[in-house]
Protein backbone atom coordinates (compact mmCIF):
# COMPACT_ATOMS: atom_id res chain seq x y z
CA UNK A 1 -2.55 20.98 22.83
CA UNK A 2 -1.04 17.16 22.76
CA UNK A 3 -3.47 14.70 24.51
CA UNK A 4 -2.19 13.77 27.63
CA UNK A 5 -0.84 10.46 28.14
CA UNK A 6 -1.41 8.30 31.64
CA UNK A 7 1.55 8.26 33.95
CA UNK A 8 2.44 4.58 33.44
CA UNK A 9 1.59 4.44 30.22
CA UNK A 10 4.36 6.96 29.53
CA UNK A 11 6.93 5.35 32.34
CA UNK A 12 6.31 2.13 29.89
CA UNK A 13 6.67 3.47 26.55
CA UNK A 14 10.27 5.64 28.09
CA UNK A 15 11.50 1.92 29.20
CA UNK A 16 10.80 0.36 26.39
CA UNK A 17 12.55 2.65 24.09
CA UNK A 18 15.45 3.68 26.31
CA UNK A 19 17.63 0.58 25.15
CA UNK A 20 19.79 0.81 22.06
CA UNK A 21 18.39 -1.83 19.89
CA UNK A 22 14.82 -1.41 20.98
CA UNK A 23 15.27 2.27 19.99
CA UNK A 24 16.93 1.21 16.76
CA UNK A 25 14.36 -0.95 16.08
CA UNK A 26 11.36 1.74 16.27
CA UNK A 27 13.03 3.45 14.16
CA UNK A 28 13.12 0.82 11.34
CA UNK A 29 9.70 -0.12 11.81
CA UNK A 30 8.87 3.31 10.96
CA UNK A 31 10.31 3.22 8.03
CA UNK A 32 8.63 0.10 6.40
CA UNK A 33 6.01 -3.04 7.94
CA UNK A 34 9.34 -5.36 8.67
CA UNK A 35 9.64 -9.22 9.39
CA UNK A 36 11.41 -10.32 12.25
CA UNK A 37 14.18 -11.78 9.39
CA UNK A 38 14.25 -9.21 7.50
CA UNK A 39 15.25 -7.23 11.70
CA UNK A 40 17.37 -9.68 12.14
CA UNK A 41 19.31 -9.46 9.31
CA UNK A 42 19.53 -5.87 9.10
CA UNK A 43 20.56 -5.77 13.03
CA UNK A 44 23.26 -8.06 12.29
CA UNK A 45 21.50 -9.87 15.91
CA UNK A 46 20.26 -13.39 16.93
CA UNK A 47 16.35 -14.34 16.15
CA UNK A 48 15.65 -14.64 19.87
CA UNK A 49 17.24 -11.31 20.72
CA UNK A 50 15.44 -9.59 18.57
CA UNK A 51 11.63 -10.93 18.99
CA UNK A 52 12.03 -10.05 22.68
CA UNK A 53 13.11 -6.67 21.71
CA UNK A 54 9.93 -6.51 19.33
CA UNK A 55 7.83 -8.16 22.33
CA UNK A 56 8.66 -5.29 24.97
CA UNK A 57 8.15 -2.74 22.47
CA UNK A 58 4.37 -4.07 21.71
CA UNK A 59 3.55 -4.75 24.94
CA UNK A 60 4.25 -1.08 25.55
CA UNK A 61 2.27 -0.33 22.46
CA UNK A 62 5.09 1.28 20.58
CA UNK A 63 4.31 -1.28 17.87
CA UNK A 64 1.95 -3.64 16.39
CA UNK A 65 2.13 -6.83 15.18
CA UNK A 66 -0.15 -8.94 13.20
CA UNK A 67 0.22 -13.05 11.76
CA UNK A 68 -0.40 -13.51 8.32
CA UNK A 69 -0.06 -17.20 7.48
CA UNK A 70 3.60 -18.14 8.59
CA UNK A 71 4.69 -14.83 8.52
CA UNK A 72 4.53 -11.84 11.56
CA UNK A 73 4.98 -8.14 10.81
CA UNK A 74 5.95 -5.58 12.79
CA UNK A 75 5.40 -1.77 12.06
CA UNK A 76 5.20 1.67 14.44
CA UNK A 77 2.09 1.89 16.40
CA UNK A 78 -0.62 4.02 14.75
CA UNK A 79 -2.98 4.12 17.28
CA UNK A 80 -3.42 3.81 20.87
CA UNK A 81 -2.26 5.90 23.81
CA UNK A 82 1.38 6.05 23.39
CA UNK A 83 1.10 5.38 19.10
CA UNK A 84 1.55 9.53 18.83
CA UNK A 85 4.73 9.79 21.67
CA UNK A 86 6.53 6.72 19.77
CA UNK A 87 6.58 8.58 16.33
CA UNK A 88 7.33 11.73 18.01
CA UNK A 89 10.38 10.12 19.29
CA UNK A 90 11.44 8.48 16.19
CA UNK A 91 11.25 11.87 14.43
CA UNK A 92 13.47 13.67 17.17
CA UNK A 93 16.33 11.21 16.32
CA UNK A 94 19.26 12.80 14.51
CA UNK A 95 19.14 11.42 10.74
CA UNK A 96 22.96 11.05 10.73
CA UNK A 97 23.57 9.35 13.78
CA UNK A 98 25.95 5.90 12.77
CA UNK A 99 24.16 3.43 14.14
CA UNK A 100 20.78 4.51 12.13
CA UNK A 101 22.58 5.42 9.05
CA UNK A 102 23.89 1.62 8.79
CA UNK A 103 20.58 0.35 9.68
CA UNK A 104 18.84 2.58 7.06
CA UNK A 105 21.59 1.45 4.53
CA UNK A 106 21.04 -2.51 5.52
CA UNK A 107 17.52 -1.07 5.15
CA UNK A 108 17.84 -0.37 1.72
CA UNK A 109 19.37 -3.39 0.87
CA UNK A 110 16.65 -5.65 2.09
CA UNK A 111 14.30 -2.98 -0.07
CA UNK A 112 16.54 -3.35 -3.19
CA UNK A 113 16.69 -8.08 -2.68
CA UNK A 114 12.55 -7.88 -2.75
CA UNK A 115 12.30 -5.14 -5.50
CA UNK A 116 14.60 -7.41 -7.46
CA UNK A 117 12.53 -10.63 -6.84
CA UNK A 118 9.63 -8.63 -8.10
CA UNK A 119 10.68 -7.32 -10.95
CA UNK A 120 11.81 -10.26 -12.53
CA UNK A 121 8.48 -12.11 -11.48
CA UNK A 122 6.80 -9.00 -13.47
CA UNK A 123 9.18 -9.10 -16.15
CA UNK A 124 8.13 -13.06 -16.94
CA UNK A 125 4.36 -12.95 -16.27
CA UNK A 126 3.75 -9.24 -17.90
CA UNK A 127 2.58 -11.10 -21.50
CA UNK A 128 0.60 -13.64 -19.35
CA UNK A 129 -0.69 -11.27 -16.33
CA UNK A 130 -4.53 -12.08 -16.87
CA UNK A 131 -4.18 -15.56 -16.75
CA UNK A 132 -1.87 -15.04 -13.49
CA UNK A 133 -5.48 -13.05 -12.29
CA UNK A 134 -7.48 -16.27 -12.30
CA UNK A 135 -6.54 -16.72 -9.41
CA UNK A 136 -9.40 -14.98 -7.82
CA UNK A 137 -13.01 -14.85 -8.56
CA UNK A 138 -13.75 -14.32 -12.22
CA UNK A 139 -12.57 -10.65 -13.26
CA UNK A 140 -16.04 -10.11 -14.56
CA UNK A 141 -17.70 -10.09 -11.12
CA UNK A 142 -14.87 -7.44 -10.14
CA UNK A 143 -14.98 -5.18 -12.99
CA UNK A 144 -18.68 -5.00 -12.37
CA UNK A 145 -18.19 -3.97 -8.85
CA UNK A 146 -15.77 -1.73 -9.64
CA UNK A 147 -18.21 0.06 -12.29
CA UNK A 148 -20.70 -0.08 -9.51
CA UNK A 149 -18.44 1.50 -6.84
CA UNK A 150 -17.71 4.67 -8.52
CA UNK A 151 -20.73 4.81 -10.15
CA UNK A 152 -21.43 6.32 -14.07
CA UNK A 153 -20.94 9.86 -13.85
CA UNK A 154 -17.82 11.20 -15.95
CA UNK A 155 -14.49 11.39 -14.25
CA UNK A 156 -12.14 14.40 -14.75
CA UNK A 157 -9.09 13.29 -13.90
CA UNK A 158 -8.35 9.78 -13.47
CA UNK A 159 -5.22 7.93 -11.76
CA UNK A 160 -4.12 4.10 -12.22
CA UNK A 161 -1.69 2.99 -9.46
CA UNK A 162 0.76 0.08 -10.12
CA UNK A 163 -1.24 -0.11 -13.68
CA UNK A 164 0.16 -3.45 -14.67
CA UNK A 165 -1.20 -4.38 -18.34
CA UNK A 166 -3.58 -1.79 -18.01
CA UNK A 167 -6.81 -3.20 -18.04
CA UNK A 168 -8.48 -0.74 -15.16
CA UNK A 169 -7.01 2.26 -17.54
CA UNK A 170 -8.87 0.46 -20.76
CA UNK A 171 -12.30 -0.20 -18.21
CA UNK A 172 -12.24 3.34 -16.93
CA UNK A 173 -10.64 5.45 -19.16
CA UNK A 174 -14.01 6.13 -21.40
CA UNK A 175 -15.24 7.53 -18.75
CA UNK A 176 -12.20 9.86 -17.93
CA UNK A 177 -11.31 13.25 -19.19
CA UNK A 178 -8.14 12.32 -19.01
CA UNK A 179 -6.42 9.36 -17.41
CA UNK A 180 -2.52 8.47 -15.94
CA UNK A 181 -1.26 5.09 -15.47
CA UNK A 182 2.11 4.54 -13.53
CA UNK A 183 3.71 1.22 -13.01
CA UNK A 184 7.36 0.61 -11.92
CA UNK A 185 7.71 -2.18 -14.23
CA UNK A 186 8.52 -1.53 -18.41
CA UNK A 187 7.52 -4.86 -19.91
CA UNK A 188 4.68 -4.35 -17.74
CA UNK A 189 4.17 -0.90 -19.43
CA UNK A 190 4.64 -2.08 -22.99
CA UNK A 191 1.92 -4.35 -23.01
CA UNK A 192 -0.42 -1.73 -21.27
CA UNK A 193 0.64 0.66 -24.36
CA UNK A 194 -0.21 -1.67 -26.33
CA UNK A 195 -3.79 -2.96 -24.70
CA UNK A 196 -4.49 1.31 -24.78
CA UNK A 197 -3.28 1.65 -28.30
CA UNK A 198 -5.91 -1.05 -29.65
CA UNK A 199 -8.38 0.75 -27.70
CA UNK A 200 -7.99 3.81 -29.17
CA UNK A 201 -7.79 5.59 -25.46
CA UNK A 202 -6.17 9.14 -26.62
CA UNK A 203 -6.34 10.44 -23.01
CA UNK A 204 -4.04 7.88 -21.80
CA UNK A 205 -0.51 8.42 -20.47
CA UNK A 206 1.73 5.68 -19.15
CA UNK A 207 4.83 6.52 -17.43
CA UNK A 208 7.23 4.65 -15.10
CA UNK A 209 7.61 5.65 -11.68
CA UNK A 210 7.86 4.63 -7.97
CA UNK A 211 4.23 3.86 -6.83
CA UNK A 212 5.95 5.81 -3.15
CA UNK A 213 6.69 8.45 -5.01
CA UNK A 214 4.73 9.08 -7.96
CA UNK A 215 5.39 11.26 -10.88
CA UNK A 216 1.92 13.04 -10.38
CA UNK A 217 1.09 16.39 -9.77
CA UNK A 218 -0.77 16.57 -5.43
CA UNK A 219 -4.49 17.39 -5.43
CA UNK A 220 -5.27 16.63 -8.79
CA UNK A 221 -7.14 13.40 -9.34
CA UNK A 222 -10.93 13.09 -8.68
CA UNK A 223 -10.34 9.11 -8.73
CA UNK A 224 -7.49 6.87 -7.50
CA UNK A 225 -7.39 3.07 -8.26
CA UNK A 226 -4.99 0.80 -7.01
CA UNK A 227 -6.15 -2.51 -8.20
CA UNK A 228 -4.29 -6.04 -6.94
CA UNK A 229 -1.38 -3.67 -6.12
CA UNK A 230 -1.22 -3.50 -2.10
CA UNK A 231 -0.43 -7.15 -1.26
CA UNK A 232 2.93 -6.51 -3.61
CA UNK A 233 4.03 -3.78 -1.30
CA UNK A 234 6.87 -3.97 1.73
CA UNK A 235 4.85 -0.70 3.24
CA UNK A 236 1.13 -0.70 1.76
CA UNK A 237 0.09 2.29 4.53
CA UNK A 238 3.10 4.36 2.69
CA UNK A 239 1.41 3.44 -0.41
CA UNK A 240 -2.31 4.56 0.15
CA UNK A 241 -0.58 8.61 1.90
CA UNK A 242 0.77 8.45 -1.67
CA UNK A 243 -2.20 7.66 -3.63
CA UNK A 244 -4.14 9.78 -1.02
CA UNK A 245 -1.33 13.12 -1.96
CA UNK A 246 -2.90 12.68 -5.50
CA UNK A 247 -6.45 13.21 -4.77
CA UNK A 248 -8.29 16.66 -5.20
CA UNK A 249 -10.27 17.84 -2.15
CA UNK A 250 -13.09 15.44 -1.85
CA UNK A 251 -11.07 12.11 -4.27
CA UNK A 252 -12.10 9.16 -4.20
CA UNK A 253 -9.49 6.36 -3.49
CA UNK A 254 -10.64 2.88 -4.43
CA UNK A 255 -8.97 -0.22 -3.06
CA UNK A 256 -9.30 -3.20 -5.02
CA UNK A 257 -7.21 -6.76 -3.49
CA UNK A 258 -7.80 -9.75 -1.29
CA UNK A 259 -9.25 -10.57 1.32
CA UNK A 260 -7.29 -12.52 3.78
CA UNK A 261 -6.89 -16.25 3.23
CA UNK A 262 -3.91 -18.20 3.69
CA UNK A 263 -2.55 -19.46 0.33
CA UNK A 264 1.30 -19.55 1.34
CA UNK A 265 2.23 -20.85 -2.24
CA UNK A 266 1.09 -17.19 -3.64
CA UNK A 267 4.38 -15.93 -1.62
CA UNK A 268 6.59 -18.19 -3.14
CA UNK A 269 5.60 -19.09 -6.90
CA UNK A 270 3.69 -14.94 -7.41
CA UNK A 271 5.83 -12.79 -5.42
CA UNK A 272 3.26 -11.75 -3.16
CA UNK A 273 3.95 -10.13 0.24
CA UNK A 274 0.84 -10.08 2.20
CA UNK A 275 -1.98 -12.57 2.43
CA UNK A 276 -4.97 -10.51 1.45
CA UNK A 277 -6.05 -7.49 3.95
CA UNK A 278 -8.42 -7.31 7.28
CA UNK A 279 -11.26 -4.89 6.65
CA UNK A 280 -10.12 -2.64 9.63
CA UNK A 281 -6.78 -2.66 8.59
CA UNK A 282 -7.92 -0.83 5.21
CA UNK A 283 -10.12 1.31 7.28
CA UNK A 284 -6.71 2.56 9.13
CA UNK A 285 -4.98 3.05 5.81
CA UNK A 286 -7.83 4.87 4.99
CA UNK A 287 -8.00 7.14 8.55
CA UNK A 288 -3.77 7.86 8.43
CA UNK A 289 -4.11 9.27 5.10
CA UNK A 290 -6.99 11.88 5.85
CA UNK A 291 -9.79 9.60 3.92
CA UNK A 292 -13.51 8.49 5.05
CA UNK A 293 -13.91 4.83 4.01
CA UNK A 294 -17.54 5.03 2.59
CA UNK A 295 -18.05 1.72 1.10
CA UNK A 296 -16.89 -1.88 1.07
CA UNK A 297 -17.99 -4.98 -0.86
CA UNK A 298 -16.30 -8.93 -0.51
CA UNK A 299 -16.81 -10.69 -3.24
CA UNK A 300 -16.80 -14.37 -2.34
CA UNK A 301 -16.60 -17.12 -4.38
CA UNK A 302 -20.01 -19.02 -6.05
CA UNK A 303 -20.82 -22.22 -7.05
CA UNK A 304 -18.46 -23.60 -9.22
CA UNK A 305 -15.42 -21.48 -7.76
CA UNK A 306 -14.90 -22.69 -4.43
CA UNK A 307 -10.82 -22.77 -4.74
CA UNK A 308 -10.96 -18.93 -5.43
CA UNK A 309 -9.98 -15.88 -3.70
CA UNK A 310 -12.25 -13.75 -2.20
CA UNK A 311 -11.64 -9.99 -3.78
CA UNK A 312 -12.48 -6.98 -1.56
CA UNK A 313 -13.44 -3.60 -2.58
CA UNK A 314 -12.63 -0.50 -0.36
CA UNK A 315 -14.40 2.99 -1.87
CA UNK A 316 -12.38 5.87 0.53
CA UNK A 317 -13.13 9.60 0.11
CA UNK A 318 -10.37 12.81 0.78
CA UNK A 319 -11.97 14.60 4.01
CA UNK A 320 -11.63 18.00 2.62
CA UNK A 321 -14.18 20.14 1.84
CA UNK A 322 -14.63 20.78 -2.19
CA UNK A 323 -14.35 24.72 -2.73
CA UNK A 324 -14.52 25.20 -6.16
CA UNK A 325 -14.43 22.75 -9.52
CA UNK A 326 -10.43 22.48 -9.96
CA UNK A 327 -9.88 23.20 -14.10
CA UNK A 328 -8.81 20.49 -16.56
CA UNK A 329 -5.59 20.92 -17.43
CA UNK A 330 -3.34 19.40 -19.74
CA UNK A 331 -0.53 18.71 -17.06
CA UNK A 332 -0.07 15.27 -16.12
CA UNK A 333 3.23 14.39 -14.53
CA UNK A 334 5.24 16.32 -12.12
């Protein structure tokens, strides 16, 4: 049985979505985390319009909001009284209604401008990616946490989101039975094949795909990285139910990216789209996509590197119940 929902919390949430473009815009926001710009441009509607829109709608808690640097992003409520009512109403709208298809299609296009601005930042840093990495705390203090978070014992089945050059697939893969790296990007991909070839990793496969929709058999992965990956992403809660669809029953999912600072020029000059990540806002990744976070670790900068990032680790686990050891197959991508 639903929970029930307080009188005026429900009279609140009904106003708030019973207006055209306040309806139209739960409905984009549940498609994607969205920038009052990026609304306004897809609404084809003035700035001012728009945020009041997006203020009645959180104030009703059909939405959240949160600042990150000089940038505010809106996205459909996952929690909180009315969080459950507001997707239940996006989901009841017809898919081929006009004014939603247009939207969806303006949608698209605003999807298609930042994938394009990404991939050609990938395309020129992919032969000088590591160096881009220094960025942060040395990557010898994270590799060590990262061998420390999932412990020694062999991996089955191993799973390298957004793989980049490679390097987590060429830390981890020794320990692997067999290991899968997809990235969306091929000059990306051709120096990981390269970086895996040199290290003689025969249980290795690359492949290109959509990190939303990856070429992976569900259920199969004892271990899930996504390393520096999330703070690329237009939807990075889409991106964890992804990585989370991979995981056998009782997969670990580890998190590897920033904490939050406020480094604007990382936006700009390294096509990065959010500012690092709030512990709890992991942790609610985590709880949407049917995962127990069971460890975090911030690694903060030392003496000596006090104009670094902070790197945060995030060690999740799949909440169902291991029945029996799944068998090692040769079958990597669906």
């Amino acid at each position: 049985m639903p929970d029930s929902i307080a009188f005026d919390a429900i009279l609140a949430a009904s106003a708030a979505a019973g207006e055209s473009t306040r309806l139209r815009l739960l409905a984009l926001v549940a498609e994607a985390e969205l920038t009052v710009s990026e609304l306004v441009t897809i609404l084809g509607q003035s700035q001012p319009r728009v945020s009041r829109h997006l203020k009645l709608l959180v104030e009703a808690g059909l939405v959240e909001r949160h600042r990150e640097g000089s940038w505010v992003f809106f996205r459909i409520a996952q929690t909180g009284p009315v969080a459950a009512f507001g997707r239940d109403l996006v989901a009841r709208l017809a898919p081929c209604d006009a004014h939603l298809s247009a939207d969806r299609a303006r949608l698209d296009e605003v999807r298609q401008g930042r994938a394009a601005q990404a991939a050609r930042y990938f395309a020129a840093q992919a032969a000088n990616w590591d160096k881009v990495r220094a960025l942060h705390i040395p990557e010898e203090r994270v590799e060590a946490a990262i061998r420390e978070a999932i412990g020694t014992d062999p991996i089955q089945t191993l799973l390298d989101l957004g793989t980049g050059t490679g390097r987590m697939l060429e830390l981890l893969g020794p320990l692997a039975t067999r290991a899968a790296g997809i990235d969306q990007s091929p000059q990306m991909l051709s120096v990981a094949r390269d970086r895996i070839e040199r290290a003689g990793l025969r249980n290795v496969q690359l492949r290109q795909g959509d990190i939303y929709a990856a070429p992976v058999e569900p259920d199969g992965y004892d271990l899930v990285i996504m390393h520096q990956v999330l703070h690329y992403l237009d939807d990075p809660l889409r991106a964890v139910r992804e990585a989370a669809r991979a995981l056998r029953p009782g997969g670990r999912l580890l998190i590897v990216d920033f904490a939050p600072h406020e480094e604007e020029t990382l936006r700009s000059a390294h096509a990065h789209r959010r500012l690092g990540f709030a512990a709890a806002e992991i942790a609610g990744f985590m709880t949407a996509a049917g995962l127990d976070l069971i460890a975090k670790n911030d690694l903060t900068p030392g003496r000596g590197e006090a104009n670094q990032l902070t790197v945060s680790l995030w060690l999740g686990r799949d909440q169902r119940v291991i029945a029996d050891p799944l068998p090692i197959t040769t079958r990597e991508f669906a």
